[in-house]
C-alpha atoms as a PDB file:
ATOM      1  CA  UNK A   1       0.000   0.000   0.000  1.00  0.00           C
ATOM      2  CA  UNK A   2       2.570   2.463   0.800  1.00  0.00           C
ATOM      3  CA  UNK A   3       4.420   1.693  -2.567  1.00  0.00           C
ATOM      4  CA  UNK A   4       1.063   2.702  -4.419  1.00  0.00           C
ATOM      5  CA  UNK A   5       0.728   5.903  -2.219  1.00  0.00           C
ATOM      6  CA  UNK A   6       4.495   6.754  -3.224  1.00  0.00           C
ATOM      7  CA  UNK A   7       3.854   5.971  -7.101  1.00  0.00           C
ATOM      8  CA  UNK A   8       0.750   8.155  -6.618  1.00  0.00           C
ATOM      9  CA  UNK A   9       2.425  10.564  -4.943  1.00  0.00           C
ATOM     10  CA  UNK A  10       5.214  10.668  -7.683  1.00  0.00           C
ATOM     11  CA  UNK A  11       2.778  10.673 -10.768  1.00  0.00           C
ATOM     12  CA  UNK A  12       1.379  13.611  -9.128  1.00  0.00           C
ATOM     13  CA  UNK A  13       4.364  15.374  -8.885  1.00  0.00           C
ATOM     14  CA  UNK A  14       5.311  14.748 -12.411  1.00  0.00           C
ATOM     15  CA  UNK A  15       1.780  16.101 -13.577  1.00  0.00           C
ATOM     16  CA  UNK A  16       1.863  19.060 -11.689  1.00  0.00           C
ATOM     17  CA  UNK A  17       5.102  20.068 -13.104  1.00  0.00           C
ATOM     18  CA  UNK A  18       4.080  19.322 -16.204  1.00  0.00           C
ATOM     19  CA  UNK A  19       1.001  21.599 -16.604  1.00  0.00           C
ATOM     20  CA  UNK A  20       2.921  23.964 -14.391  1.00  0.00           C
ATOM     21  CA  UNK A  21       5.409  23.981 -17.476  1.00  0.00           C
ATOM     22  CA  UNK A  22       2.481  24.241 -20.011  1.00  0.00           C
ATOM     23  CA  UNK A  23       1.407  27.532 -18.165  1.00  0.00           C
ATOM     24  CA  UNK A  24       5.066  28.931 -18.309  1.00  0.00           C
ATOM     25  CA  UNK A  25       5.197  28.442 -21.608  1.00  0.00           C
ATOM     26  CA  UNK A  26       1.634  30.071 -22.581  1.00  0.00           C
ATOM     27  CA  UNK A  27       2.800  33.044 -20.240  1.00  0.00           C
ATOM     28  CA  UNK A  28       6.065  33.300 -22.408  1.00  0.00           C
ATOM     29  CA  UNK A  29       4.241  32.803 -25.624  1.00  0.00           C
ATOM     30  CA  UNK A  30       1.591  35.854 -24.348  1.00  0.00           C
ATOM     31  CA  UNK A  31       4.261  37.664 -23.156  1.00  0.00           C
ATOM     32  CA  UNK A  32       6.286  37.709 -26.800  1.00  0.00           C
ATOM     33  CA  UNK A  33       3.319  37.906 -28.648  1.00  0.00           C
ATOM     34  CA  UNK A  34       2.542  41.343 -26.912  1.00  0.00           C
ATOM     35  CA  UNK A  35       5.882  42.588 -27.542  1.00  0.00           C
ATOM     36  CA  UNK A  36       5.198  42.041 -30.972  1.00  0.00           C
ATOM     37  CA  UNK A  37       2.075  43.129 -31.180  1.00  0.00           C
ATOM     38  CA  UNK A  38       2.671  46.657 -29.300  1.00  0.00           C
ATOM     39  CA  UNK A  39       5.624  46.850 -31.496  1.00  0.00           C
ATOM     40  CA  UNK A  40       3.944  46.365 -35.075  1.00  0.00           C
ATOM     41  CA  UNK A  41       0.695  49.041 -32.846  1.00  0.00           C
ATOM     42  CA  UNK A  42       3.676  51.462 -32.367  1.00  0.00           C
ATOM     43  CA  UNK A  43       4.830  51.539 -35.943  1.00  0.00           C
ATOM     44  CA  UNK A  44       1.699  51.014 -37.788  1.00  0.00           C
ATOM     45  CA  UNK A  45       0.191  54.249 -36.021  1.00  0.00           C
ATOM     46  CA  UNK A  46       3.319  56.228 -36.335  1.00  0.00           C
ATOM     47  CA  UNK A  47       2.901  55.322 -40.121  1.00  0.00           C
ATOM     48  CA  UNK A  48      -0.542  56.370 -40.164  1.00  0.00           C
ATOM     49  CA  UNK A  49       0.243  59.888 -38.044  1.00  0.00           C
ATOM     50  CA  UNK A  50       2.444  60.181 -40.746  1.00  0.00           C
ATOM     51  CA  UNK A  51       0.744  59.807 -43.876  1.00  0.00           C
ATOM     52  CA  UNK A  52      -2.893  59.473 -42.930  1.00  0.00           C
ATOM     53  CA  UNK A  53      -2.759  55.722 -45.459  1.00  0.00           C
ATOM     54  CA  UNK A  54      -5.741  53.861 -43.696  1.00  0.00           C
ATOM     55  CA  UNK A  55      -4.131  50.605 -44.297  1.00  0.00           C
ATOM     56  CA  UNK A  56      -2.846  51.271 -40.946  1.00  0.00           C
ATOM     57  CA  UNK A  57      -5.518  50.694 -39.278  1.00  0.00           C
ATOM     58  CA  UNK A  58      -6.060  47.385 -40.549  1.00  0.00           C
ATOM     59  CA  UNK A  59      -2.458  46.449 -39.376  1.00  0.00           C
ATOM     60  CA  UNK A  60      -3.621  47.742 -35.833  1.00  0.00           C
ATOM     61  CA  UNK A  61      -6.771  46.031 -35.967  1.00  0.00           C
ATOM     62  CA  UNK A  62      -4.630  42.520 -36.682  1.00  0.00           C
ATOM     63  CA  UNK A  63      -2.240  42.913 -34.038  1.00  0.00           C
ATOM     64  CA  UNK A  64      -5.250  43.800 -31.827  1.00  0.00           C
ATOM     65  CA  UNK A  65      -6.852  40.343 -32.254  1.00  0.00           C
ATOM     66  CA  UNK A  66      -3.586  38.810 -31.928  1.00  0.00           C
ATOM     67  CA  UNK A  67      -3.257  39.895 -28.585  1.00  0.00           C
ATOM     68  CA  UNK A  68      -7.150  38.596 -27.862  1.00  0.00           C
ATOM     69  CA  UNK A  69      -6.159  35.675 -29.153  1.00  0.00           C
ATOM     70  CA  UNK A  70      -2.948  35.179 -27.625  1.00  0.00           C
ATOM     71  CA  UNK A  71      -5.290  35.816 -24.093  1.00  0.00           C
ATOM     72  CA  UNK A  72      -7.706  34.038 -24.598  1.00  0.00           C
ATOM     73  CA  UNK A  73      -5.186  31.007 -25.498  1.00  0.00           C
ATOM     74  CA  UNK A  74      -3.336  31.735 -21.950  1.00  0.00           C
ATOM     75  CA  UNK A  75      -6.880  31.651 -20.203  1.00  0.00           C
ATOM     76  CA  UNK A  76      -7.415  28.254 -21.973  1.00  0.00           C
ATOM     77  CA  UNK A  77      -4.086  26.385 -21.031  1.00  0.00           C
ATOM     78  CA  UNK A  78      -4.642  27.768 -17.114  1.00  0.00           C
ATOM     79  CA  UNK A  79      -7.916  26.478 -17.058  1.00  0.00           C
ATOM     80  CA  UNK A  80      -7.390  23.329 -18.080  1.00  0.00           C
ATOM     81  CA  UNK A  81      -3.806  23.014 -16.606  1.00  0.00           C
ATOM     82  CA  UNK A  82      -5.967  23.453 -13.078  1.00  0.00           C
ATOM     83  CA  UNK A  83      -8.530  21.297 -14.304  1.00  0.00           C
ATOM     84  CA  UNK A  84      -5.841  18.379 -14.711  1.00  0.00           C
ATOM     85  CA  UNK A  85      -4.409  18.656 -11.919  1.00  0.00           C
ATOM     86  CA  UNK A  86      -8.055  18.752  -9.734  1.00  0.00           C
ATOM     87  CA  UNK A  87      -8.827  15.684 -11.782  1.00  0.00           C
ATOM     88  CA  UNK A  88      -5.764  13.827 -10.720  1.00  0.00           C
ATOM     89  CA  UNK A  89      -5.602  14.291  -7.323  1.00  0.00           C
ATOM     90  CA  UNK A  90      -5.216  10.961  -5.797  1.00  0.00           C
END
């Protein structure tokens, strides 16, 4: 019995560090999609200060929905990273 507990115990362990590494990734994936996103914001609207060309604001639009994307992606992976690991408490 106590050998199953350990092994439990263990598999646990591993799963919790594994969707603990899914949500660091997803945060570093939000994070770099935001610096490129504000990035390609920031030029795109100094372009379009600059010579009024509306196509601008379709390149701001994009990189807006991007970023809602990108979120809603990182909402998804926490979610069901804590869903896993509620699941597989032993």
């Amino acid at each position: 019995m106590a050998d199953k507990t350990a092994a439990l115990i263990k598999a646990q362990q591993a799963v919790a560090q594994s969707t603990s590494m899914a949500v660091q990734d997803a945060t570093d994936n939000l994070r770099n999609l935001s610096t490129i996103a504000t990035t390609a914001i920031g030029v795109a609207l100094s372009q379009l200060l600059a010579t009024g060309d509306p196509k601008y604001v379709k390149v701001i639009e994009e990189a807006q929905k991007a970023m809602t994307k990108g979120t809603e992606n990182f909402s998804d992976v926490g979610t069901k990273a804590a869903k896993i690991l509620k699941d597989f408490t032993p």
